[in-house]
C-alpha atoms as a PDB file:
ATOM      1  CA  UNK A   1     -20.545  -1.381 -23.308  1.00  0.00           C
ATOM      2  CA  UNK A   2     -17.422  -2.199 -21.907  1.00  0.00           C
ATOM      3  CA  UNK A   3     -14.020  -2.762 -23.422  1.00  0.00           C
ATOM      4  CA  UNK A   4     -12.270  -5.629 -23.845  1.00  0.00           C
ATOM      5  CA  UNK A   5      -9.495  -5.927 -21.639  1.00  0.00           C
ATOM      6  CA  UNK A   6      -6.750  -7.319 -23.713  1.00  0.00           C
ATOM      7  CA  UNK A   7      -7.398  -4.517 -26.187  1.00  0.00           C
ATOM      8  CA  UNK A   8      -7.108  -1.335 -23.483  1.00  0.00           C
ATOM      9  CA  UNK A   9      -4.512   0.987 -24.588  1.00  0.00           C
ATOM     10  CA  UNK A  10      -4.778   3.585 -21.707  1.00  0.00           C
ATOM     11  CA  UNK A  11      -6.320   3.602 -18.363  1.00  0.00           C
ATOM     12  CA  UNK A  12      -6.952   6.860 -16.173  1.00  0.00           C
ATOM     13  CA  UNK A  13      -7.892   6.832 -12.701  1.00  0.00           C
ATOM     14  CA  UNK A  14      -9.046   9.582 -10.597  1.00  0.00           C
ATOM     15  CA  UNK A  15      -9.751   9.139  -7.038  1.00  0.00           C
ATOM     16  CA  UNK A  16     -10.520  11.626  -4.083  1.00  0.00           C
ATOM     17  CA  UNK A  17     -11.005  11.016  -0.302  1.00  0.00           C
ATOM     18  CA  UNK A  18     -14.868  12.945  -0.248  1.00  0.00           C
ATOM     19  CA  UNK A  19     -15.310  14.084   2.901  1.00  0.00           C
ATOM     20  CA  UNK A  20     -12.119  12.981   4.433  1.00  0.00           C
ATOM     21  CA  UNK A  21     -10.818  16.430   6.500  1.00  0.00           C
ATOM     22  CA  UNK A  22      -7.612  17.762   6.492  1.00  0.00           C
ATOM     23  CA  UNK A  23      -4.589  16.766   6.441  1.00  0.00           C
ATOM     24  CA  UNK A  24      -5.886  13.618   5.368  1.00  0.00           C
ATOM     25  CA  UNK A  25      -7.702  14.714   1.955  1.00  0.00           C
ATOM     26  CA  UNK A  26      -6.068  14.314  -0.996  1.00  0.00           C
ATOM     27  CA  UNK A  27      -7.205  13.548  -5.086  1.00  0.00           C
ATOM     28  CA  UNK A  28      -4.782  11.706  -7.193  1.00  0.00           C
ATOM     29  CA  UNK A  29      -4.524  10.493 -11.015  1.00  0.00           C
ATOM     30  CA  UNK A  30      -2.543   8.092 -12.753  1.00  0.00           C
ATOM     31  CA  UNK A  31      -2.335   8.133 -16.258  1.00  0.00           C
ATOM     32  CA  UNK A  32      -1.170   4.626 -17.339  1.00  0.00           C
ATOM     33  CA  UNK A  33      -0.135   3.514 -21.118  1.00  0.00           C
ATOM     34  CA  UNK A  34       0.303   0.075 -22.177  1.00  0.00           C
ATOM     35  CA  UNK A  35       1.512  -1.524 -25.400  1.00  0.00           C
ATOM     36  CA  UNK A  36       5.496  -0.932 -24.647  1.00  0.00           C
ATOM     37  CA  UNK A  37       8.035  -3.338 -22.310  1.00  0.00           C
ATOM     38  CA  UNK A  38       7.156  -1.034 -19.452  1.00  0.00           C
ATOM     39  CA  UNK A  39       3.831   0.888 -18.428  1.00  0.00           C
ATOM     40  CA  UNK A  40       4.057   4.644 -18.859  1.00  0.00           C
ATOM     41  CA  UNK A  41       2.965   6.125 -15.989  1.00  0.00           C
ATOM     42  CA  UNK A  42       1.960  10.138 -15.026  1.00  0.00           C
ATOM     43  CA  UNK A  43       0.899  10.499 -11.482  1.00  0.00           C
ATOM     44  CA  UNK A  44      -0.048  13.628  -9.657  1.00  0.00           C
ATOM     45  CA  UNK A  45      -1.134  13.408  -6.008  1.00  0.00           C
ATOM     46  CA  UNK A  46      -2.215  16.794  -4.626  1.00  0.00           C
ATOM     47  CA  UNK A  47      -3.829  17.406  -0.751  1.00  0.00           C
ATOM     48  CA  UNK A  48      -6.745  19.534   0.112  1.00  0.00           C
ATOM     49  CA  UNK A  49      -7.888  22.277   2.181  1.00  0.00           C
ATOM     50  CA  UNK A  50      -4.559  22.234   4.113  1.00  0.00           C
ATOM     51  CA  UNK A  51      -4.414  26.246   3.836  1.00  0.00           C
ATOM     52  CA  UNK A  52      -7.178  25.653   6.828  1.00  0.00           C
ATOM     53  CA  UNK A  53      -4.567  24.378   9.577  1.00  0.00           C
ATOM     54  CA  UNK A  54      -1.318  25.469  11.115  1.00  0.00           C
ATOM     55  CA  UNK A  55       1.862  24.006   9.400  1.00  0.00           C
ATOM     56  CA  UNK A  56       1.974  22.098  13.717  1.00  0.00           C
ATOM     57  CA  UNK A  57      -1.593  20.580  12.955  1.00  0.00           C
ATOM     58  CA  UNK A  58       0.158  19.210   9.506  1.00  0.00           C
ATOM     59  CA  UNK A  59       3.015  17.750  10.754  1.00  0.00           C
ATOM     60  CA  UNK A  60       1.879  16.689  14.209  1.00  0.00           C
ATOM     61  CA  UNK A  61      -0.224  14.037  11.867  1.00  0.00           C
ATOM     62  CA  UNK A  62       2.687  12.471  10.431  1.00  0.00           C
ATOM     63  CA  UNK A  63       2.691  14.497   7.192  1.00  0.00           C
ATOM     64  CA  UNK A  64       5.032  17.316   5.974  1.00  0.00           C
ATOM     65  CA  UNK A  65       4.157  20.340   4.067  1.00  0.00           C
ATOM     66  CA  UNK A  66       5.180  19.566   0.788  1.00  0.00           C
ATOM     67  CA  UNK A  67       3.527  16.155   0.438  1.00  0.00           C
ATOM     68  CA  UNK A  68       2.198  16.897  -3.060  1.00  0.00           C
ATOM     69  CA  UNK A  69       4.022  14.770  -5.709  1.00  0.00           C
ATOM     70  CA  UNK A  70       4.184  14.383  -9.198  1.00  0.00           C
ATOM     71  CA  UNK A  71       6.315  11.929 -11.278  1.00  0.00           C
ATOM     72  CA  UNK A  72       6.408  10.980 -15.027  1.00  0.00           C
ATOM     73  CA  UNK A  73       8.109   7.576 -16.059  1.00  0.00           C
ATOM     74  CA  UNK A  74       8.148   4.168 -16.732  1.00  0.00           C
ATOM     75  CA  UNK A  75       7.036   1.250 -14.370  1.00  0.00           C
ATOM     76  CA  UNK A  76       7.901  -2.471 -15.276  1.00  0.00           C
ATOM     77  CA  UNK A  77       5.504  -3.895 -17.498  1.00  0.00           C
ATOM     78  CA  UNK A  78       4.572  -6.755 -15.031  1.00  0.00           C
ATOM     79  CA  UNK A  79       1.764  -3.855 -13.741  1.00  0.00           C
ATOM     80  CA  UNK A  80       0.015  -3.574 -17.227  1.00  0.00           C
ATOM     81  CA  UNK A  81      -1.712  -7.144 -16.495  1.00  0.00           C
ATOM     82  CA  UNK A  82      -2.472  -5.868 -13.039  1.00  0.00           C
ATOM     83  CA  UNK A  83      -4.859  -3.735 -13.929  1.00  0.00           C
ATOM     84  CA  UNK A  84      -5.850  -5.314 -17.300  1.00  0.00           C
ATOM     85  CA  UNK A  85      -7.049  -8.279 -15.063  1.00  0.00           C
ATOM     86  CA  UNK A  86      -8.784  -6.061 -12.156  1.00  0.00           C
ATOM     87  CA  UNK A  87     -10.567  -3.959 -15.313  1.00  0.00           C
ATOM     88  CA  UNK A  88     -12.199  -7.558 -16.765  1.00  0.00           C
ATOM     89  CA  UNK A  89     -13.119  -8.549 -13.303  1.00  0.00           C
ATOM     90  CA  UNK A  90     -14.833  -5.362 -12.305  1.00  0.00           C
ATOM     91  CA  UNK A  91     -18.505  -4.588 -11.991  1.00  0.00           C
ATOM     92  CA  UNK A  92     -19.724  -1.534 -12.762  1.00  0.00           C
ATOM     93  CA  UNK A  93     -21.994   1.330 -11.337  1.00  0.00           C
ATOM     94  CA  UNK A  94     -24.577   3.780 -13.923  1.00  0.00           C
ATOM     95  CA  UNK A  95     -23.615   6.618 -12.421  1.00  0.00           C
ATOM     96  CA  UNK A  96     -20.974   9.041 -14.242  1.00  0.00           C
ATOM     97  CA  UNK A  97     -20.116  11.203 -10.696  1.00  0.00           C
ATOM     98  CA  UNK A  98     -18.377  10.595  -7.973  1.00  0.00           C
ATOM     99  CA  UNK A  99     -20.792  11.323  -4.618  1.00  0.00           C
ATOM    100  CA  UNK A 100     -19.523  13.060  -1.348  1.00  0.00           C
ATOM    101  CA  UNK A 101     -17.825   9.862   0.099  1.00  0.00           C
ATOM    102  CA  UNK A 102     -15.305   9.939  -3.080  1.00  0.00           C
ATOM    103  CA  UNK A 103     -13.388   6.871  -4.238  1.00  0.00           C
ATOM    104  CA  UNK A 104     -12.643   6.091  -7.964  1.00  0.00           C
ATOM    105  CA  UNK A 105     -13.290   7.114 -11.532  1.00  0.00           C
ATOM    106  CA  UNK A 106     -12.037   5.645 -14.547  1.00  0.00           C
ATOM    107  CA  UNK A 107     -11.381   6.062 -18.179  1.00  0.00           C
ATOM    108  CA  UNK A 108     -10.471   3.392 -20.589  1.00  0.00           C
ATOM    109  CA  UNK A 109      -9.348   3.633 -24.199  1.00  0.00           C
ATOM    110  CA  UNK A 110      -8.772   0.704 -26.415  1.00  0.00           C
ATOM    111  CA  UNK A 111      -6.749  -0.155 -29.613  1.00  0.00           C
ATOM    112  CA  UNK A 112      -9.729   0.712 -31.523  1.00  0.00           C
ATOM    113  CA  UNK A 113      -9.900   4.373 -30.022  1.00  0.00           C
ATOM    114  CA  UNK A 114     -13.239   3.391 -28.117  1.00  0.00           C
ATOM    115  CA  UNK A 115     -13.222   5.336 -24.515  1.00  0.00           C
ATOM    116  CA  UNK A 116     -15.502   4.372 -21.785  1.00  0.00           C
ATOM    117  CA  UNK A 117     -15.771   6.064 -18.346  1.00  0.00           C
ATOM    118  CA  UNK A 118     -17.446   4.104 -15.538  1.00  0.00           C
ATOM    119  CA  UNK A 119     -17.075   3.941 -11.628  1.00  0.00           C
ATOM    120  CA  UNK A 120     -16.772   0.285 -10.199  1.00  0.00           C
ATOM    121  CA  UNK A 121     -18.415  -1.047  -7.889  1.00  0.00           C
ATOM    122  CA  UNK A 122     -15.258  -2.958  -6.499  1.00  0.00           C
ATOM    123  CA  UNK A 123     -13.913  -0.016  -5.168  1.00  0.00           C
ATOM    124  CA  UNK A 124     -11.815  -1.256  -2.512  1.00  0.00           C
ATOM    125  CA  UNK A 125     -10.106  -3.439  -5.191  1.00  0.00           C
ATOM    126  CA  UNK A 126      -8.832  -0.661  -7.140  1.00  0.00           C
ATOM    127  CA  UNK A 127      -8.251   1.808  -4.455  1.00  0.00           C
ATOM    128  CA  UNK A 128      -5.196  -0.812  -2.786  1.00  0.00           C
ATOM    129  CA  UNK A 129      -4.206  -1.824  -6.733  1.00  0.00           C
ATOM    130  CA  UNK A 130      -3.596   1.565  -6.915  1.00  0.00           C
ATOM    131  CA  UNK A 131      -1.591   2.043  -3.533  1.00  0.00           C
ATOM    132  CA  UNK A 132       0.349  -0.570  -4.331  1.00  0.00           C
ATOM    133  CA  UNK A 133       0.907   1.016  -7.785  1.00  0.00           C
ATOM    134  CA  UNK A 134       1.983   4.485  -6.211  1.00  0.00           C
ATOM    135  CA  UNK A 135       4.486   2.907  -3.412  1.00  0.00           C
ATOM    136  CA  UNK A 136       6.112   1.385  -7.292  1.00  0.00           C
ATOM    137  CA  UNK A 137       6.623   4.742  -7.945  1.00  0.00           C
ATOM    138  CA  UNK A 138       7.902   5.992  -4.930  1.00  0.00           C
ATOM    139  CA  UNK A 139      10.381   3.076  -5.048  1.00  0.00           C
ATOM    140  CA  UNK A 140      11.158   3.570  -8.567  1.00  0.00           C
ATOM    141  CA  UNK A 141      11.827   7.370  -7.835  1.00  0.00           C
ATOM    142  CA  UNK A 142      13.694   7.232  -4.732  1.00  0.00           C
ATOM    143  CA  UNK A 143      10.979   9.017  -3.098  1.00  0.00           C
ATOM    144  CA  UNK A 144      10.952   6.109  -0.586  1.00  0.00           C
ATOM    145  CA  UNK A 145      12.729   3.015   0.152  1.00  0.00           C
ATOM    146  CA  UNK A 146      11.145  -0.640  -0.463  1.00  0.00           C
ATOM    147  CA  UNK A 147       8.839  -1.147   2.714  1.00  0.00           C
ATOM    148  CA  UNK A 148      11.194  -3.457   5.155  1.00  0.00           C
ATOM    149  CA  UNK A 149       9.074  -5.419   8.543  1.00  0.00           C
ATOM    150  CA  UNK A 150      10.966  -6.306  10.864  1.00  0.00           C
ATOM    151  CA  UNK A 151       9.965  -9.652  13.788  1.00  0.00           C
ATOM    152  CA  UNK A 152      12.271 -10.364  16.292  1.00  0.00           C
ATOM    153  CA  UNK A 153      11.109 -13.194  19.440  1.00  0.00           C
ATOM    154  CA  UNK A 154      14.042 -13.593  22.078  1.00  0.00           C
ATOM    155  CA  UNK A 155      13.792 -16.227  24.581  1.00  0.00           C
ATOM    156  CA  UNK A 156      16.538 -18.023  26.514  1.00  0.00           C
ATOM    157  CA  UNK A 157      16.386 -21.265  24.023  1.00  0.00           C
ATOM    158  CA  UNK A 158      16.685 -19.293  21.006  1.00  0.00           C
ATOM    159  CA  UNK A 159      16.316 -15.944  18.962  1.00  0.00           C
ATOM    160  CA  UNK A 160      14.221 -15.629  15.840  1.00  0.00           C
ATOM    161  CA  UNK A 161      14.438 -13.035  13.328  1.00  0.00           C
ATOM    162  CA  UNK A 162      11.903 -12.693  10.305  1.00  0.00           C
ATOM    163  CA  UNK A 163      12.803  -9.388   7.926  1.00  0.00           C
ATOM    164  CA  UNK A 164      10.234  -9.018   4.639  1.00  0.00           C
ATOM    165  CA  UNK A 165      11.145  -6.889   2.096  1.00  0.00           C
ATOM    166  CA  UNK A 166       8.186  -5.452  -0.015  1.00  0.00           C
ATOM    167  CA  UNK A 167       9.801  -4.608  -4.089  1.00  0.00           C
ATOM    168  CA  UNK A 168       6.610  -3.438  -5.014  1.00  0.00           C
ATOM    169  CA  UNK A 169       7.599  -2.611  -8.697  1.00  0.00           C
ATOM    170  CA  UNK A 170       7.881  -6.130  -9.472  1.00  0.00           C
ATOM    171  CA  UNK A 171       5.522  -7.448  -6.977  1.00  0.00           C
ATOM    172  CA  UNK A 172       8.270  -9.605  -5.192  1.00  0.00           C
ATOM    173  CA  UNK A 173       8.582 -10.181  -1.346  1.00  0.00           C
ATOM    174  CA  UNK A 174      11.955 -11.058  -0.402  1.00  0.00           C
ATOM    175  CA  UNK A 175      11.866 -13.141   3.032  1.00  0.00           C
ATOM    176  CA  UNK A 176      14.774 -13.790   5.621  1.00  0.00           C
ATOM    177  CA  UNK A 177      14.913 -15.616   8.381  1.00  0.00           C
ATOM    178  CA  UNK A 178      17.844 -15.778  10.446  1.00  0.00           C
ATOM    179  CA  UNK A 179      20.792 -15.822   8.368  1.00  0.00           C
ATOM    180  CA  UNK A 180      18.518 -18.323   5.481  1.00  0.00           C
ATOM    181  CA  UNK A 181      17.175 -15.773   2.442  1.00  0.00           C
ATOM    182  CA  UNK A 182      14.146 -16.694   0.562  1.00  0.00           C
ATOM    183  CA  UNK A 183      11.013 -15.267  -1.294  1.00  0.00           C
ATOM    184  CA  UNK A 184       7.145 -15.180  -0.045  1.00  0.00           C
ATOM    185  CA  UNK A 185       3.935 -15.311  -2.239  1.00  0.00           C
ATOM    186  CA  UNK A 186       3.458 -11.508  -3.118  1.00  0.00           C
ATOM    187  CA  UNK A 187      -0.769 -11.690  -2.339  1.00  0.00           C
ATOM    188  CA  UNK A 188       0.531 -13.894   1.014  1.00  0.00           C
ATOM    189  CA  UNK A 189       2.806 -11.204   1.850  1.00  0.00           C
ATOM    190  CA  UNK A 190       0.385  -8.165   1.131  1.00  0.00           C
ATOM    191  CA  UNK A 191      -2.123  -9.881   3.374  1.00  0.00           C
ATOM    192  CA  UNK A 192       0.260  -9.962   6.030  1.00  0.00           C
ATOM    193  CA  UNK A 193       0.907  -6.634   5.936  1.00  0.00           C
ATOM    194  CA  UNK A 194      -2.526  -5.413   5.890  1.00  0.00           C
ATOM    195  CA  UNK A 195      -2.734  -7.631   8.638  1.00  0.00           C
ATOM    196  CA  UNK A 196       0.025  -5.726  10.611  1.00  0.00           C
ATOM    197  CA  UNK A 197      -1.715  -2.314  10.052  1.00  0.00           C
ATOM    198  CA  UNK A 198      -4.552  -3.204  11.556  1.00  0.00           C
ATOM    199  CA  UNK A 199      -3.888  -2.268  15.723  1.00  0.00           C
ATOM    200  CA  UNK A 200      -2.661   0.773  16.978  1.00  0.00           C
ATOM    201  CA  UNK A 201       0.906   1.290  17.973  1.00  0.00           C
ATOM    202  CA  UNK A 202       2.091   3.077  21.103  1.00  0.00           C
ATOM    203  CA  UNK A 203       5.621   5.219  20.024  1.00  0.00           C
ATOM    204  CA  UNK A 204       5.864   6.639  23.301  1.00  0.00           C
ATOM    205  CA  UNK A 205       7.430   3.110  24.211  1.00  0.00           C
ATOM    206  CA  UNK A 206       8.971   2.369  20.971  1.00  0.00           C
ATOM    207  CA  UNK A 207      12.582   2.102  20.302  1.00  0.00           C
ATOM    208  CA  UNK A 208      14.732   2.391  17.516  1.00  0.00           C
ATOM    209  CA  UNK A 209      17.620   0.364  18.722  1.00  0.00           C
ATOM    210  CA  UNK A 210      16.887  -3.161  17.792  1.00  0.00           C
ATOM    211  CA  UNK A 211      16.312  -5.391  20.715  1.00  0.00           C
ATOM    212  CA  UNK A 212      18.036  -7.625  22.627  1.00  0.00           C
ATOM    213  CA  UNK A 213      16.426  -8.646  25.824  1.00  0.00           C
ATOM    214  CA  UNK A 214      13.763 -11.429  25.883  1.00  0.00           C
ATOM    215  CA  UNK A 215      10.730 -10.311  24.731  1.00  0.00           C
ATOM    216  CA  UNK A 216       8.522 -10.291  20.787  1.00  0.00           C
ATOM    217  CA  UNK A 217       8.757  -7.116  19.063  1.00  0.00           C
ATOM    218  CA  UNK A 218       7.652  -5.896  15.624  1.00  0.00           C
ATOM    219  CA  UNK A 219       9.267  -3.367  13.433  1.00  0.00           C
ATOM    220  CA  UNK A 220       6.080  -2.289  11.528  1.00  0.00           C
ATOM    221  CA  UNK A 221       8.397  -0.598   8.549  1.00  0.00           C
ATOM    222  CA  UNK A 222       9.097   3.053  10.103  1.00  0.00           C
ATOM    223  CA  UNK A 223      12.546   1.675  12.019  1.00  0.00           C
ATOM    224  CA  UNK A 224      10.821   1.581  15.265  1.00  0.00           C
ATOM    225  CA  UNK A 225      10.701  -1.662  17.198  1.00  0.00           C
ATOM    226  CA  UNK A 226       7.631  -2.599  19.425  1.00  0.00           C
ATOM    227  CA  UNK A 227       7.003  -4.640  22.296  1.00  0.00           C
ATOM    228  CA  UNK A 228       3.889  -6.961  21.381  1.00  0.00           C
ATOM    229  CA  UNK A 229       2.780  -7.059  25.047  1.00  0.00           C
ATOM    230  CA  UNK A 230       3.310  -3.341  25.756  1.00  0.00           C
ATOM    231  CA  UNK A 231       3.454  -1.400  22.276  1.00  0.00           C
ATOM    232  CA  UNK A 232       1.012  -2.674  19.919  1.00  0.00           C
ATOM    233  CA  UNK A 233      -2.597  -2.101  21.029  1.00  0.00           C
ATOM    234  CA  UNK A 234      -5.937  -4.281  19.498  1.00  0.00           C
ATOM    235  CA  UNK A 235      -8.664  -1.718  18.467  1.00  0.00           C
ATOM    236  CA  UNK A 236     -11.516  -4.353  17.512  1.00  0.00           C
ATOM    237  CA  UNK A 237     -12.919  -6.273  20.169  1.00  0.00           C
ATOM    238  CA  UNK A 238     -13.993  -8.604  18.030  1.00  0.00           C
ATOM    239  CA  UNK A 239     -10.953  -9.657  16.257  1.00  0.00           C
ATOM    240  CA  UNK A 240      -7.188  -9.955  18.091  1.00  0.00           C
ATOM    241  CA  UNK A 241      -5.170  -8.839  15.273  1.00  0.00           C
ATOM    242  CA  UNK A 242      -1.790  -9.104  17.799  1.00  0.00           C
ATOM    243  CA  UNK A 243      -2.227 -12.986  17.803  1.00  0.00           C
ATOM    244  CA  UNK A 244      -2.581 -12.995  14.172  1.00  0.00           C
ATOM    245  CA  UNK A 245       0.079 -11.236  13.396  1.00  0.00           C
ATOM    246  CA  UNK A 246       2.497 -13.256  15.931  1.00  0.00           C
ATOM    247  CA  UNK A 247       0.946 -16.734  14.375  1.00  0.00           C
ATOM    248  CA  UNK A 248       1.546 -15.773  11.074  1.00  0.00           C
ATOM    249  CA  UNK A 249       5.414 -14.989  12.048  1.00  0.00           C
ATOM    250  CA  UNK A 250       5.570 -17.892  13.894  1.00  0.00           C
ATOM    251  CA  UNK A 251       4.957 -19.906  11.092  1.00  0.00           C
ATOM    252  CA  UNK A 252       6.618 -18.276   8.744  1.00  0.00           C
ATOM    253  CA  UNK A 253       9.584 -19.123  11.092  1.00  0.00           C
ATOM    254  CA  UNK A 254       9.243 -22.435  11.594  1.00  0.00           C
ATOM    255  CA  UNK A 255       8.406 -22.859   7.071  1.00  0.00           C
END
């Protein structure tokens, strides 16, 4: 029997990549606490089997080698009906282990000291709740700065610049265009960024000076601008993620 949402006191969550290699693999936990004006959060993210490669085969990935992390604090409260909502929503498995493809455990414990441990079914669900959750922490920390995309579309008539700025511990996406300042629908916002992660990106043409000659370019949130005809690559046939993206900024550009 599950618990009542409303009533959950603590939630754990344990997730590993499986059979992900190195320098991908990683587990994490979070260790959240409700009841307070803020969410008490432990996390812990440690990566696996790394003593296998080279420190070059680390770093030539994009990852450094000290990317284990660990943080103790307290996260605004806005999170605790996050996950309170995503826990009544779920559906859940029978089984008690995780398998060799990984993903995420839980434990719940309630105001009436009941503790249940399940896996859901939704996995996908919690797994990006729970991104989302960690680049709150980073952000809270310092550990990293609030995720920034950058569009900029020069043509003789006119230049257009779009900048969103992902606060992920409150769940806000601030929005400017041109010189106007604004805010965009958090779920609208995460969408487009999923959206943007979705082709590849060539860095052997990317810049980091911002542009200025005519052309569409996208600053994907590393500082590096690229050329949407030249830079940014489609790697599904069956869906042209590149005119997606540059729809969705068009719009957003013209409200």
């Amino acid at each position: 029997m599950h618990l009542k949402s409303d009533d959950i006191t603590r939630l754990e969550v344990d997730y590993q990549t499986g059979e992900v290699p190195p320098p991908f693999s990683h587990v994490f936990k979070l260790k959240l606490s409700f009841g307070k004006n803020f969410v008490n959060t432990q996390f812990d993210i440690q990566y696996t089997g790394r003593e296998e490669l080279s420190p070059e085969e680390i770093t030539e990935e994009g990852f450094t080698l000290d990317d284990d992390y660990r943080y103790t604090g307290e996260i605004p409260n806005l999170w605790e009906n996050v996950f309170k909502k995503l826990y009544a929503s779920s559906k859940w498995s029978n089984q008690k282990t995780l398998g060799e493809k990984g993903g995420i455990k839980l434990l719940a414990k309630d105001i009436h000291g009941k503790i249940t441990r399940d896996i859901p079914l939704n996995q996908e669900d919690w797994y990006l709740s729970c991104q989302d959750y960690i680049q709150a922490i980073y952000e809270i920390s310092k550990k990293e700065a609030p995720l920034c995309i950058r569009f900029k579309e020069i043509s003789p008539e006119k230049e257009t610049f779009v900048e969103l700025l992902f606060k992920f511990s409150i769940r806000r996406v601030e929005l400017k265009i041109n010189e106007q300042t604004g805010a965009l629908d958090w779920e609208e916002g995460r969408k487009l960024a999923s959206l943007i992660f979705i082709p590849d990106y060539d860095y052997d043409s990317a810049k980091e000076q911002e542009p200025v000659d005519k052309g569409i370019y996208l600053d994907c949130g590393d500082g590096y601008w690229h050329e949407f005809n030249k830079g940014i690559i489609n790697i599904d046939r069956g869906f042209d993620a590149k005119a997606s993206i540059l729809e969705k900024f068009r719009s957003l550009a013209t409200g």
